[in-house]
Structures are given as C-alpha cells and as structure tokens.
C-alpha atoms as a PDB file:
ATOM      1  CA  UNK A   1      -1.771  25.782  61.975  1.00  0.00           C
ATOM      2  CA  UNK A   2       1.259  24.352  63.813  1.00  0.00           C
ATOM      3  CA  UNK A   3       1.167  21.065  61.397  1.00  0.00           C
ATOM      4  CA  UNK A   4       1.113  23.536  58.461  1.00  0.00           C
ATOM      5  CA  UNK A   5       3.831  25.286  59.497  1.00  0.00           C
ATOM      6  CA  UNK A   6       6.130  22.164  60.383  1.00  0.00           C
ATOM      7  CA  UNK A   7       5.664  21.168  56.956  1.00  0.00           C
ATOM      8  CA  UNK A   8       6.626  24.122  55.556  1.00  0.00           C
ATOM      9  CA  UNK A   9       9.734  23.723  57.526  1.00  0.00           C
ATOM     10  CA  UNK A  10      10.262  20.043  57.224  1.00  0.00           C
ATOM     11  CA  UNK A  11       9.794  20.202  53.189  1.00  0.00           C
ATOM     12  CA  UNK A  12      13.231  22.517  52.405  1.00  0.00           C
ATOM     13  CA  UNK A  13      15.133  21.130  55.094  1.00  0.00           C
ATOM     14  CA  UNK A  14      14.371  17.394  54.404  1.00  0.00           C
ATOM     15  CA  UNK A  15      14.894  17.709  50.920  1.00  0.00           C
ATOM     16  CA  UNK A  16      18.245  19.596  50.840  1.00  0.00           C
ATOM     17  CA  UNK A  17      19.519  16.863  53.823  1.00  0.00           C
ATOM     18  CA  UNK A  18      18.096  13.688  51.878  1.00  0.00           C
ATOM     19  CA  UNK A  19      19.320  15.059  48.361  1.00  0.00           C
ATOM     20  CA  UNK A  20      23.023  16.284  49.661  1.00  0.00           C
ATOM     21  CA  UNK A  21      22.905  12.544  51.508  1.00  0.00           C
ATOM     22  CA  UNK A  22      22.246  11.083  47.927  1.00  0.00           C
ATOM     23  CA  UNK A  23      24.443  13.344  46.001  1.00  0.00           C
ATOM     24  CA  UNK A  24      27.743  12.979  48.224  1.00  0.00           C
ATOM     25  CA  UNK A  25      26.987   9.535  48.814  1.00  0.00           C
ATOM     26  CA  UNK A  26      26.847   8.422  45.192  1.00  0.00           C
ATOM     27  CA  UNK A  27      29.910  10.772  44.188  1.00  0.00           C
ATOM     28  CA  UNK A  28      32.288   8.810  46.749  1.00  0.00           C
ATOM     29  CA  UNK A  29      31.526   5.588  44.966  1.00  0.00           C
ATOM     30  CA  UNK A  30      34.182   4.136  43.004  1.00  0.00           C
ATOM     31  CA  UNK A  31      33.989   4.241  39.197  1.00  0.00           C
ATOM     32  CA  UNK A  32      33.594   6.744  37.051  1.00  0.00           C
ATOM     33  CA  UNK A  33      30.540   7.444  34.780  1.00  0.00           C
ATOM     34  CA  UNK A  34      32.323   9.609  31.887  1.00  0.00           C
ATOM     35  CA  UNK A  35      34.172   5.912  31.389  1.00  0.00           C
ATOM     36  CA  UNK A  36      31.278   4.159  31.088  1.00  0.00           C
ATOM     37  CA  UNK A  37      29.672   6.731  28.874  1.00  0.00           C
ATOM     38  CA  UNK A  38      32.298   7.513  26.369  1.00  0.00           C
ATOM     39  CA  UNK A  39      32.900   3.742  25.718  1.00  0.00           C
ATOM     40  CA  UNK A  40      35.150   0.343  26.376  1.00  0.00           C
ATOM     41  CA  UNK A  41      37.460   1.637  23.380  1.00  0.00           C
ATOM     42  CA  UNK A  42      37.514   5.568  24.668  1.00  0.00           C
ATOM     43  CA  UNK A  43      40.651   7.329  24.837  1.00  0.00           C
ATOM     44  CA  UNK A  44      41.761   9.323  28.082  1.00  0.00           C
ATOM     45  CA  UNK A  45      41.018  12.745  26.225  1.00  0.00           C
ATOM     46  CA  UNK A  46      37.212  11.284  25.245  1.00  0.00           C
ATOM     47  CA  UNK A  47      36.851  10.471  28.574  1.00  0.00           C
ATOM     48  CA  UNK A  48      37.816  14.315  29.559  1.00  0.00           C
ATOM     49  CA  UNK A  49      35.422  15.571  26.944  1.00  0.00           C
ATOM     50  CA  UNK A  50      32.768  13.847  28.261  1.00  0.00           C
ATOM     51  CA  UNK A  51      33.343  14.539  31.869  1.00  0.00           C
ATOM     52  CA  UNK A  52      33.678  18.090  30.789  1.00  0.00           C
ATOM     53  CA  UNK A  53      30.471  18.048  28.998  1.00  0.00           C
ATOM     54  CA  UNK A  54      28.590  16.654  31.763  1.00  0.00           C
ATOM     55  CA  UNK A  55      30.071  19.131  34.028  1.00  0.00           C
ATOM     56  CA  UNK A  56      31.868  16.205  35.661  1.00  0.00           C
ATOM     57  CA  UNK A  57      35.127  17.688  36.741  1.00  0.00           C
ATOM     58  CA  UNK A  58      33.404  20.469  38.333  1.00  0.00           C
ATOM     59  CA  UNK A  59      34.255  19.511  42.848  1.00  0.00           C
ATOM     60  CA  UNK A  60      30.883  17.849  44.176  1.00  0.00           C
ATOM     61  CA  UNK A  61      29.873  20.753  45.993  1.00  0.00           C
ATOM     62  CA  UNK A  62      29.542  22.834  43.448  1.00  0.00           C
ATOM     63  CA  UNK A  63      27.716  20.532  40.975  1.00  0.00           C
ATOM     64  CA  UNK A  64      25.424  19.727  43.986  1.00  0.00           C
ATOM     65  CA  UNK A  65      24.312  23.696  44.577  1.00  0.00           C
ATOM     66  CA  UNK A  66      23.981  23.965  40.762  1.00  0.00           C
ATOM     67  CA  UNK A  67      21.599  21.162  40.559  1.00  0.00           C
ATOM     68  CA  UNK A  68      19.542  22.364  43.763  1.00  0.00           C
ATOM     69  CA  UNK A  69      19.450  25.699  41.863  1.00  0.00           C
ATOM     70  CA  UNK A  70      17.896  23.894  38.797  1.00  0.00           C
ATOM     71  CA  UNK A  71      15.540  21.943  40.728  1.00  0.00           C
ATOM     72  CA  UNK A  72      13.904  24.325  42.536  1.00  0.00           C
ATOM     73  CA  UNK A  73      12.334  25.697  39.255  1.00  0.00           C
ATOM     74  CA  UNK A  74      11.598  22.402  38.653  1.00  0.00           C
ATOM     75  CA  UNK A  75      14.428  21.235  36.125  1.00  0.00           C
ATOM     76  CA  UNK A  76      15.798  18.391  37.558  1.00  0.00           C
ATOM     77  CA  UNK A  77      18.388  17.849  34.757  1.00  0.00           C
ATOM     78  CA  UNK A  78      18.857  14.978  31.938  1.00  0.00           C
ATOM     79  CA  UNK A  79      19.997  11.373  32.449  1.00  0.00           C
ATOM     80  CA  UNK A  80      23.418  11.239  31.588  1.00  0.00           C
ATOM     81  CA  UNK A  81      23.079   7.279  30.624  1.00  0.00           C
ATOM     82  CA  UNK A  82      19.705   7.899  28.294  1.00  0.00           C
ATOM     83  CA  UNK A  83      20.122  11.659  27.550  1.00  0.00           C
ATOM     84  CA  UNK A  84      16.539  11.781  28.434  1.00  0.00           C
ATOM     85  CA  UNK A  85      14.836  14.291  30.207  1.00  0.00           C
ATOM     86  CA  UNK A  86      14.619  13.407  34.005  1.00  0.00           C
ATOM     87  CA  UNK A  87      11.583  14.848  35.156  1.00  0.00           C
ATOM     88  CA  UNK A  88       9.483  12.696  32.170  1.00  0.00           C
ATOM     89  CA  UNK A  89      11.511   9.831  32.567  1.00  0.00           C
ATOM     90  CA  UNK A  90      10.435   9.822  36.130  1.00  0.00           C
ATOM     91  CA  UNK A  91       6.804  10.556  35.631  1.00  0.00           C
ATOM     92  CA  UNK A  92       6.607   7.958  33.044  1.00  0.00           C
ATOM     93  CA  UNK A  93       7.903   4.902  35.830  1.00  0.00           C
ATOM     94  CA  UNK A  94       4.917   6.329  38.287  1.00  0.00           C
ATOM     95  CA  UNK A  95       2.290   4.659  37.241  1.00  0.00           C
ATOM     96  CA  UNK A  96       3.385   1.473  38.254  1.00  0.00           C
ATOM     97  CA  UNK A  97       5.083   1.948  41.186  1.00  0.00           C
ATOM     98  CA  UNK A  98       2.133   3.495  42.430  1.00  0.00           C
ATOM     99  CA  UNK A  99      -0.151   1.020  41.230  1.00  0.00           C
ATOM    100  CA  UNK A 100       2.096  -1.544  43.097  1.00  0.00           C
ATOM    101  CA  UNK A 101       2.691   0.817  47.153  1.00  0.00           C
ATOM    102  CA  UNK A 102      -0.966   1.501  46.777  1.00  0.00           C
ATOM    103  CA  UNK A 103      -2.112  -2.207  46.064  1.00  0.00           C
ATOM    104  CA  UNK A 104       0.050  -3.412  48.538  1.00  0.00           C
ATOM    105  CA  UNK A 105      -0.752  -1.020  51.384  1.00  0.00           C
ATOM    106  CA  UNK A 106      -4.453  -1.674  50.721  1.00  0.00           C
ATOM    107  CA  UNK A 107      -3.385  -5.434  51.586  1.00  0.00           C
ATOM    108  CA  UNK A 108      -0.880  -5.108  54.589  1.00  0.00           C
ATOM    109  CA  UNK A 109      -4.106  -2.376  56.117  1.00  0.00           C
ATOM    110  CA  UNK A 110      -7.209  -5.233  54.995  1.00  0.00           C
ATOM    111  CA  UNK A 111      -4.784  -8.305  56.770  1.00  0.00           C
ATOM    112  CA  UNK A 112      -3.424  -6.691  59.621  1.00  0.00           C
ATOM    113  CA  UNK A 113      -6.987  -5.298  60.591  1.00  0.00           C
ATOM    114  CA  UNK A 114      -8.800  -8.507  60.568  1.00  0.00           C
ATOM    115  CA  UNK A 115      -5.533 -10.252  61.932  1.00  0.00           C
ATOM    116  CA  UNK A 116      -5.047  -7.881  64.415  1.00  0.00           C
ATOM    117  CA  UNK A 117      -8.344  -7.459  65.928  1.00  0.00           C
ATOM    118  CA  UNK A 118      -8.949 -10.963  65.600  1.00  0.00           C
ATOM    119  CA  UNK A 119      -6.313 -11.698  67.407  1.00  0.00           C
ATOM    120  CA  UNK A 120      -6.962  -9.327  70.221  1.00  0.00           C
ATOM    121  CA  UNK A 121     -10.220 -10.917  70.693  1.00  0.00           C
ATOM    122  CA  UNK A 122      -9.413 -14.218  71.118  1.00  0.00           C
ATOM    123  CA  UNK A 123      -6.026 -13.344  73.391  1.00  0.00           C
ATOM    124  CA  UNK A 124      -4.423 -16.703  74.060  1.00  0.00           C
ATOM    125  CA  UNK A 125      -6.021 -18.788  71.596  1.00  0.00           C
ATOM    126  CA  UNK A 126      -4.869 -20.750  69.007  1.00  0.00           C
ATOM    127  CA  UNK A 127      -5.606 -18.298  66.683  1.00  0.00           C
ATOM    128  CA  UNK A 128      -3.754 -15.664  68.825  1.00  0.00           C
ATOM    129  CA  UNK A 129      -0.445 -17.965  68.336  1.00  0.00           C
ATOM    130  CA  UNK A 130      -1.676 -18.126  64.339  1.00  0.00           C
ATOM    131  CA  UNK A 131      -1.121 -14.673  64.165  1.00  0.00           C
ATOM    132  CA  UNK A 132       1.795 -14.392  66.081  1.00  0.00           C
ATOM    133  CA  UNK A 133       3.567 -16.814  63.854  1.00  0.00           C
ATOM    134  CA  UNK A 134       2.616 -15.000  60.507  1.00  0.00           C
ATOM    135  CA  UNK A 135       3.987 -11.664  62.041  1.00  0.00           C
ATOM    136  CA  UNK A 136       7.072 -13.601  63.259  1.00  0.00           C
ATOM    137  CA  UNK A 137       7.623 -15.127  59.380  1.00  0.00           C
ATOM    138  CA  UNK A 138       6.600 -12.027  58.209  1.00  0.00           C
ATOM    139  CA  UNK A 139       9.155 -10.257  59.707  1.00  0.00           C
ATOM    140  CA  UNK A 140      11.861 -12.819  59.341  1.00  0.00           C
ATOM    141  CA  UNK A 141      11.227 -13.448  55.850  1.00  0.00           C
ATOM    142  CA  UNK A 142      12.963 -11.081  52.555  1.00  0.00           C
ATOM    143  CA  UNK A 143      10.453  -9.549  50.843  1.00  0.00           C
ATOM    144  CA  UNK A 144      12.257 -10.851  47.350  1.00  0.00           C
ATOM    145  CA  UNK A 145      12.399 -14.284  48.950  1.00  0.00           C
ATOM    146  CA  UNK A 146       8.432 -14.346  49.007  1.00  0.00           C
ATOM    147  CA  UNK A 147       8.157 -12.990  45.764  1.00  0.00           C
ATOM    148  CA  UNK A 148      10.306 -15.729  44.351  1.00  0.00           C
ATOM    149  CA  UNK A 149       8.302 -18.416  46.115  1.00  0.00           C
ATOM    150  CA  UNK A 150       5.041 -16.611  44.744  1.00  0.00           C
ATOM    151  CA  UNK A 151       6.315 -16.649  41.271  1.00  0.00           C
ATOM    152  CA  UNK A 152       7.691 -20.815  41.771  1.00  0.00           C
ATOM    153  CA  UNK A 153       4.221 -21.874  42.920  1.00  0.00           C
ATOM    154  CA  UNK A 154       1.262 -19.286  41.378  1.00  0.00           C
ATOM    155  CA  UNK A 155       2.764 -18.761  37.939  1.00  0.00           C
ATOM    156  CA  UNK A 156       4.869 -21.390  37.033  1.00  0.00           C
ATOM    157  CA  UNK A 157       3.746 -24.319  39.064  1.00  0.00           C
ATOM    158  CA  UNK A 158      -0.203 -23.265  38.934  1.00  0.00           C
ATOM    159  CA  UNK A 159      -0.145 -20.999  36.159  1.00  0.00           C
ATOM    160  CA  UNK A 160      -2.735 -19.136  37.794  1.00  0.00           C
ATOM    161  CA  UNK A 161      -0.912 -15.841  37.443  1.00  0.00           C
ATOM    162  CA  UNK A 162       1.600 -13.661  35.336  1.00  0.00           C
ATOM    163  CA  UNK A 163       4.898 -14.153  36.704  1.00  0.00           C
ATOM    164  CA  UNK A 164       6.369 -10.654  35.584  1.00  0.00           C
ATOM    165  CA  UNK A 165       5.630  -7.642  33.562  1.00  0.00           C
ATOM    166  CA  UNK A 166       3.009  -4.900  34.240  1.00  0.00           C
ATOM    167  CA  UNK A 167      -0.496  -3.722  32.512  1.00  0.00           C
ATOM    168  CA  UNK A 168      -1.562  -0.168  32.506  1.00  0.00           C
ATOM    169  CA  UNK A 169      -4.906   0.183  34.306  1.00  0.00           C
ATOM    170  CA  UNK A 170      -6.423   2.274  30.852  1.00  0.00           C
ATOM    171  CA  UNK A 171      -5.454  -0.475  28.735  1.00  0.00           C
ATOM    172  CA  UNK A 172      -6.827  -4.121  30.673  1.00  0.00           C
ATOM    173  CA  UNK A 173      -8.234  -3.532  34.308  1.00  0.00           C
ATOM    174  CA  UNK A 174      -8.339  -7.131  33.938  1.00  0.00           C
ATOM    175  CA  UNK A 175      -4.899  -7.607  33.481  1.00  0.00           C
ATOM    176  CA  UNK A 176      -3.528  -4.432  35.365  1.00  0.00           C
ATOM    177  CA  UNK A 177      -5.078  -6.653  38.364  1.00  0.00           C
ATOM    178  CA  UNK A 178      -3.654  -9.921  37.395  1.00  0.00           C
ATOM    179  CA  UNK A 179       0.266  -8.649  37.229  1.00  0.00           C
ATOM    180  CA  UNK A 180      -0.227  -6.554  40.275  1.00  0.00           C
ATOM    181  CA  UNK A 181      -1.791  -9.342  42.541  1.00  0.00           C
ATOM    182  CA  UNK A 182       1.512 -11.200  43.324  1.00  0.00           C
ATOM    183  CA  UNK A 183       3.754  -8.636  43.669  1.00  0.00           C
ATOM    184  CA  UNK A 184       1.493  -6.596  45.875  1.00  0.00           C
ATOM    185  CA  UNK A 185       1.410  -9.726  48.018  1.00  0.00           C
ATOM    186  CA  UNK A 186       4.923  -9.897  47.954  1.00  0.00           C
ATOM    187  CA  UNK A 187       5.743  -6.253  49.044  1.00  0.00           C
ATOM    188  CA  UNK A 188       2.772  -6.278  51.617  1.00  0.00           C
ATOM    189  CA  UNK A 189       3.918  -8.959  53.628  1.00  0.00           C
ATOM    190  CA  UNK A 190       6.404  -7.218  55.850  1.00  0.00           C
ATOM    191  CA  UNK A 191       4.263  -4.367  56.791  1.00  0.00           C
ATOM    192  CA  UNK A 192       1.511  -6.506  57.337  1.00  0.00           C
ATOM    193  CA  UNK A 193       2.952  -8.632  59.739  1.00  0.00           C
ATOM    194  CA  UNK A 194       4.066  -5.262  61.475  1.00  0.00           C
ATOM    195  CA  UNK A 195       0.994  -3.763  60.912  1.00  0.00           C
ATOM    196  CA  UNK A 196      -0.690  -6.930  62.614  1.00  0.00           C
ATOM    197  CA  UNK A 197       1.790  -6.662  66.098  1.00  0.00           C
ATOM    198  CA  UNK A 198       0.197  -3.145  66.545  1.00  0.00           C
ATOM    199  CA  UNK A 199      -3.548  -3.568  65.622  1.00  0.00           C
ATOM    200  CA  UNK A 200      -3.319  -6.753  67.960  1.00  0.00           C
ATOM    201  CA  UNK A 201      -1.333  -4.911  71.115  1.00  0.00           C
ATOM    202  CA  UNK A 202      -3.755  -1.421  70.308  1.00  0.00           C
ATOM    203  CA  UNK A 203      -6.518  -3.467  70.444  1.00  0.00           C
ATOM    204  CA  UNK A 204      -6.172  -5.259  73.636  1.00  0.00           C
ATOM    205  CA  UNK A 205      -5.081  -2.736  75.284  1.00  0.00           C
ATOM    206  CA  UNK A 206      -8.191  -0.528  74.511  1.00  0.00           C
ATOM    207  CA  UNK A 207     -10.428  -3.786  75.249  1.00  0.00           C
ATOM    208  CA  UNK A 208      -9.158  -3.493  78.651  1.00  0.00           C
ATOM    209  CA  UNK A 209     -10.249   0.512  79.454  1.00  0.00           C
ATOM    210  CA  UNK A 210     -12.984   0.782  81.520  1.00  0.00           C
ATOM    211  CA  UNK A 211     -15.589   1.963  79.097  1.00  0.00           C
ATOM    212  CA  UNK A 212     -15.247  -0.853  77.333  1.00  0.00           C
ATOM    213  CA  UNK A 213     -15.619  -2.868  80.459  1.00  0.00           C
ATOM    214  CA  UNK A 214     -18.781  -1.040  81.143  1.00  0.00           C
ATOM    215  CA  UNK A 215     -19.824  -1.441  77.379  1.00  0.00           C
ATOM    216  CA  UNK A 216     -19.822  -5.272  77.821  1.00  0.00           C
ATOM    217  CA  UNK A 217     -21.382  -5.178  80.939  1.00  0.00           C
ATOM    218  CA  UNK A 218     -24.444  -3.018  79.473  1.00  0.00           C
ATOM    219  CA  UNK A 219     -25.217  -5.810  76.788  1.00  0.00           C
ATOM    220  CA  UNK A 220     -23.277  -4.564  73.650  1.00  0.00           C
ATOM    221  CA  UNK A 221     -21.964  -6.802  71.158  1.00  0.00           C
ATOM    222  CA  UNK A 222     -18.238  -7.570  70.241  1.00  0.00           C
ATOM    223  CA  UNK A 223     -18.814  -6.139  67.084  1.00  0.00           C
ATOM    224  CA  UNK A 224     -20.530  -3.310  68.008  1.00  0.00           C
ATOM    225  CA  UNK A 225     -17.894  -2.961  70.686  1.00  0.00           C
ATOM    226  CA  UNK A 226     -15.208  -3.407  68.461  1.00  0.00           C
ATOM    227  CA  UNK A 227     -16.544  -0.366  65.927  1.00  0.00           C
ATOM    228  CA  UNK A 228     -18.037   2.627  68.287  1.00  0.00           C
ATOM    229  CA  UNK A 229     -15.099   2.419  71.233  1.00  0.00           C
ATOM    230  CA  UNK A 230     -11.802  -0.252  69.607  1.00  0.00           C
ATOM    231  CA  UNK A 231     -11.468   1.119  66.252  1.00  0.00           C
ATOM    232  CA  UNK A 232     -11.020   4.967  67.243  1.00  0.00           C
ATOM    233  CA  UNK A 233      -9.042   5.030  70.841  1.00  0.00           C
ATOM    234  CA  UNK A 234      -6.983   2.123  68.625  1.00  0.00           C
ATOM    235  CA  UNK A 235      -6.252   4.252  65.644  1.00  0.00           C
ATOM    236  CA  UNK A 236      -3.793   6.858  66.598  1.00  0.00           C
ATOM    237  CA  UNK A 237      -0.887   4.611  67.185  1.00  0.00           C
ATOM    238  CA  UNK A 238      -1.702   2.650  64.203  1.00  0.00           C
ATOM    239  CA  UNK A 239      -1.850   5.566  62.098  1.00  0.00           C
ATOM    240  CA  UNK A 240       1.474   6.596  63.246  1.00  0.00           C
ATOM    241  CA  UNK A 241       3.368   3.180  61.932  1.00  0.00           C
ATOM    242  CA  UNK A 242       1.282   2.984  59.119  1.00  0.00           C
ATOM    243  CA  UNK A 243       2.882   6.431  58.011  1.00  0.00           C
ATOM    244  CA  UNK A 244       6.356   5.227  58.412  1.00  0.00           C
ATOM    245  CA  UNK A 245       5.372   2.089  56.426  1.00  0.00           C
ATOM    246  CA  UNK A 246       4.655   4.625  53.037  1.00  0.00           C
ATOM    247  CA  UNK A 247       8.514   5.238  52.654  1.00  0.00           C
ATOM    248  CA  UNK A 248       9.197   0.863  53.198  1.00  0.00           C
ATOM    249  CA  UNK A 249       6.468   0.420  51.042  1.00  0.00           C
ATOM    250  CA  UNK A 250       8.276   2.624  48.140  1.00  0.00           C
ATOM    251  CA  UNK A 251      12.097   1.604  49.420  1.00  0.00           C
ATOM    252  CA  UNK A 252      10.692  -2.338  49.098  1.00  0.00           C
ATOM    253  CA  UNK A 253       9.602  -1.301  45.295  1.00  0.00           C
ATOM    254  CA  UNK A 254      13.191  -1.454  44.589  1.00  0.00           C
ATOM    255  CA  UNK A 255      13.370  -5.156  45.171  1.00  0.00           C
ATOM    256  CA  UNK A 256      10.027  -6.470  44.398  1.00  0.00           C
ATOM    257  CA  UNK A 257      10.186  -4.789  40.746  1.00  0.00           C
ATOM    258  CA  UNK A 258      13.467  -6.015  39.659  1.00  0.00           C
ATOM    259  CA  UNK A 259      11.966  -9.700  40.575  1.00  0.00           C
ATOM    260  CA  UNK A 260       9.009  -8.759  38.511  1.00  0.00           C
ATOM    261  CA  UNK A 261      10.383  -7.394  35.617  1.00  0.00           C
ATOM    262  CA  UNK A 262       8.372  -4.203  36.681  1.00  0.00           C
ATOM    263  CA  UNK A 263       9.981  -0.962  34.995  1.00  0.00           C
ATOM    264  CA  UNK A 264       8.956   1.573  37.553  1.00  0.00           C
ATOM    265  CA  UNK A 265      10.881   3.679  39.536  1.00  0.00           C
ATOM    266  CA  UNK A 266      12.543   0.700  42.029  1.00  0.00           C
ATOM    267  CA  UNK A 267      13.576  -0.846  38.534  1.00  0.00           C
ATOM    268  CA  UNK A 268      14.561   2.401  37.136  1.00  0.00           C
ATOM    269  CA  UNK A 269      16.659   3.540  40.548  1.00  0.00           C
ATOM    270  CA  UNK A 270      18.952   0.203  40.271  1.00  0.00           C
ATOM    271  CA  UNK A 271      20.039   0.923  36.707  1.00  0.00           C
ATOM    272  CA  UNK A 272      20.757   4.579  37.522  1.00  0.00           C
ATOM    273  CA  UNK A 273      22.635   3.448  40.639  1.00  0.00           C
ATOM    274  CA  UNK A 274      24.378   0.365  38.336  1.00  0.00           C
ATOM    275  CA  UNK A 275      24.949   3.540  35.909  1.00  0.00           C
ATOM    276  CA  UNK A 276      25.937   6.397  38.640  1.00  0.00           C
ATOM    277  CA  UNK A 277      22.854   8.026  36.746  1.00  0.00           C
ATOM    278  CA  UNK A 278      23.271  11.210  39.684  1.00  0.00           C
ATOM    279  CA  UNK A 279      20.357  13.126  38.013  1.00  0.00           C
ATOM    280  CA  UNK A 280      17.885  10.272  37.536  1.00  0.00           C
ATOM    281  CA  UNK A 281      18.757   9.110  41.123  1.00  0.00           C
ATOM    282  CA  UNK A 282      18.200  11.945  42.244  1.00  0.00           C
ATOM    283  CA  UNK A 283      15.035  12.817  40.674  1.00  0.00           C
ATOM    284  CA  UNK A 284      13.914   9.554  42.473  1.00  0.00           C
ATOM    285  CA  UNK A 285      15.019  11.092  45.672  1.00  0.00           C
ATOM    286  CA  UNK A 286      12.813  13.825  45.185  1.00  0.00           C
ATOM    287  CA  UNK A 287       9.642  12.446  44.184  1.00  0.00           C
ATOM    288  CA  UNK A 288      10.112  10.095  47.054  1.00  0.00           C
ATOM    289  CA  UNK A 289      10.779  12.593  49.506  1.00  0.00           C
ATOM    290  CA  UNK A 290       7.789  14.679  48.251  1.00  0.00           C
ATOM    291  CA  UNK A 291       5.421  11.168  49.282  1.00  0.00           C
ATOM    292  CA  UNK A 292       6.820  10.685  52.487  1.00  0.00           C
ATOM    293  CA  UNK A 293       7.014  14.235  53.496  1.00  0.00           C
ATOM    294  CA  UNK A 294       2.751  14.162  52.182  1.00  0.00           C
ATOM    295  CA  UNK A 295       2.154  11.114  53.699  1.00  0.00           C
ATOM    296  CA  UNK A 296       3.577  12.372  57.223  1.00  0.00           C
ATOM    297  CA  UNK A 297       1.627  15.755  56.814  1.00  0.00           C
ATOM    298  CA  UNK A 298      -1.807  13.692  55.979  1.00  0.00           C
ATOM    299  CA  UNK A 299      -1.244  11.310  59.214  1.00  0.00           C
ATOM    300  CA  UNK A 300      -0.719  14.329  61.706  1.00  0.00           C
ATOM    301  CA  UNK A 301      -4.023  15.509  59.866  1.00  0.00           C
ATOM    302  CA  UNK A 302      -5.558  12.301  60.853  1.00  0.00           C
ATOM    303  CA  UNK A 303      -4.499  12.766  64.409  1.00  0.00           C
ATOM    304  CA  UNK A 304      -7.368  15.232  64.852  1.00  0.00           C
ATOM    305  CA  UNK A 305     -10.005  13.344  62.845  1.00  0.00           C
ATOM    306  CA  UNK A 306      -9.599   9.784  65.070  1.00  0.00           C
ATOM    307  CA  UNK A 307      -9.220  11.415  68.315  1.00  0.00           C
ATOM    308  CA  UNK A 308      -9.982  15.668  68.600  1.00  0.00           C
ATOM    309  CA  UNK A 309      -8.211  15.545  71.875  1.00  0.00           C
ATOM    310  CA  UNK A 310      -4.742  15.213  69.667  1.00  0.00           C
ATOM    311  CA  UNK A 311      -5.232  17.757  67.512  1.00  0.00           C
ATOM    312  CA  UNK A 312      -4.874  20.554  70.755  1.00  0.00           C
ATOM    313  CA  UNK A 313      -2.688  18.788  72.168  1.00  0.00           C
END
C-alpha cells in the first residue's frame, strides 16, 4: 500500500518537474522557431504572424501551464515543424524504440548473468580478469562508437547483417530480428558491462554467507547452489540497477537510432530538438517519464517477490 501510494505521489510531481525542466530548458536556447517555420525569405511581420499563431509570444510560463492544462486530458498539442498531431506522431515511433530497449535489455540481463555469476565462481581466475576487462571496455567505450564498429565489420565488411533501417515485427519476424540484432548489441553493451560488476560483486558476496557455506559442505552442487540460495539473496540489488538502466536504455535510443537510420522516438527527439519542436519534445518527455516512473513502481514490486522480508520492511 505504501508503494502504491508513492507512486501516486511520484507520478504528478515527477512529471510537472521533468516537463517544466524540458520546457524552460528548450525555451532559453538560442534561435527562434517562428524563423525557421515561416521561411529563409520571411519578412519580420511573417515571422510575427507565425509566432502569434503558435502562441509564441505568449512569456514561457504561461505557454508552459497552458500546455500542462492540455495534457492532462491527454492533448499534448501539434508539432509545430510537421503540423501533425503529437500524441500519434509519438505512438507511431514506439514500436521501434521499444522493439530496440526491450531487445537490448534482454541482452545486457542474458550477458551480465552468465558473466557475472561466472565470474563470481571462478574469483581470481583468468576468466574473472575476462570479465573484468569487458566491463572495463564496456564502460569506457561510446555506445555510438560500438555501433559504428558493428556496422564496419557485420554489414559492410561481412555482410552478414543490415546496416540500418528497421522491420515491423507483423510484417518479417525474420527481418524485424535481423535489423534489430546489431543495434540491440550496440545499446546493450554499457549496461551490460554494469550489469556484469553487480551480478559478479552480489554473487560473491552471497557465496560467502554461511548457508551457503553449509550448503557446500552438505554435498550440493554449484549449480544447484547457485539457483535455490545465489540467485534470490543476489537479486535485490540487481534489481535495483537494473531499474535505473530502463531510463539509459531509452536516453541511449537517441544515439544508437540516428546511427541506424532507426525513425523511432531517439531519431524523432533529435529533429524536434534540431527544430525546437517544444510539443513533440515534450510529448517524448512524457511517454518517457510514464516508463521510468512504471518501471520503478514494477521493481519496488519485485522487492517483495525475491526477498518477502523487503516488502515489510
């Protein structure tokens, strides 16, 4: 009941702090998007007109409250670069920035738990030092960096693999796989090699508790070890930095699209930025504060499913 009710508070006052952030943020940049959209050859009274039409010369506060108004029934406004309404032109770039966080977090959690664990086991080893290198590049290495060396190699040297553009899953599974399969790798490298610090430190620090001492000494089996007493007394503080990863996940989209050629919503947020697009960024804001704020609320659920003791605490 006290989760619930922490979300309930968290979603208004996250949302107004994030979207204000956004909104004051992109009205102090320089430039001026009634020039832009009334044209190279505008004169200064076109430019008015337009900034009068879009409500432009209104002070930033006040355009900020009238939006909020409008977007708490849901109408989050039209693009002022497309004229297009914002809440479809969001929901049409979802699919495959979805397609592309939930791909990729599937890979950083599959790598960093076999890394991790393997790693914990075998504390010391060369394999140990393995791992501790691939976090180490992982971290030190740009996301758009590996992409770039994923495209050089895998598509153009190899030609094993599309080196941009995107598939819907209803029209070729086939091929909805094959565009996603480098990018994915590309955007879950970073939390992966996070991902892999904490499974591996977790992990040998629950192999060191004295049930598990006591397990061994009874006759169990690493595995069987690893999966009745590791996994669970492991997965709370796991669970915690994988949550944090969901908003890097979507904030890497940004990047890893636009290297791509992926029109989602990381490829639609740098036009509307390059534009000063304030409703379509905006609208971005919200559906990715609506994720994170989810994501957050579904890993303080799983609090109480890994470990009960958390969940009254």
């Amino acid at each position: 009941m006290r989760i619930l009710a922490r979300f309930l508070v968290a979603v208004p006052l996250l949302f107004v702090v994030v979207s204000f952030g956004v909104f004051a943020l992109v009205g102090l940049a320089p430039g001026d998007p009634a020039v832009e959209l009334a044209g190279q050859d505008a004169t200064a009274e076109d430019v008015g007109r337009v900034r009068a039409e879009l409500g432009l010369d209104r002070p930033l506060l006040e355009r900020y409250v009238s939006w909020l108004g409008d977007a708490v029934t849901g109408d989050l406004g039209t693009s002022l670069a497309r004229r297009q309404d914002v809440t479809e032109l969001v929901v049409s770039r979802i699919p495959p920035t979805v397609s592309l966080a939930l791909f990729a977090l599937v890979l950083a959690m599959l790598a960093s738990a076999v890394l991790g664990t393997l790693a914990a086991l075998r504390q010391g080893s060369m394999l140990d030092r393995g791992v501790a290198l691939f976090s180490a590049a992982g971290i030190a290495l740009p996301q758009f960096w590996v992409g770039l060396l994923l495209v050089i190699v895998f598509a153009l040297n190899l030609g094993w693999l599309p080196a941009t553009g995107y598939v819907p899953f209803s029209e070729s599974p086939g091929e909805w796989f094959s565009h996603l399969v480098l990018p994915a790798i590309a955007l879950a490298w970073l939390p992966a090699a996070e991902l892999t610090r904490h499974v591996r430190s977790a992990t040998a620090e629950v192999l060191e508790r004295d049930y598990v001492l006591t397990a061994r000494a009874k006759g169990l089996l690493t595995p069987q070890i690893v999966l009745k007493h590791t996994v669970r007394n492991a997965g709370i503080p796991v669970v915690t930095v994988l949550g944090t990863r969901i908003a890097q996940l979507l904030g890497g989209t940004v990047v890893i699209e636009t290297v791509f050629g992926i029109r989602g919503l990381g490829s639609l947020t740098v036009d509307s930025v390059l534009a000063r697009d304030m409703p379509v960024i905006l609208g971005v804001v919200a559906f990715a504060t609506a994720v994170v704020l989810v994501i957050n609320f579904l890993v303080d659920l799983s609090y109480g499913v890994i470990d009960p003791r958390a969940a009254r605490a």
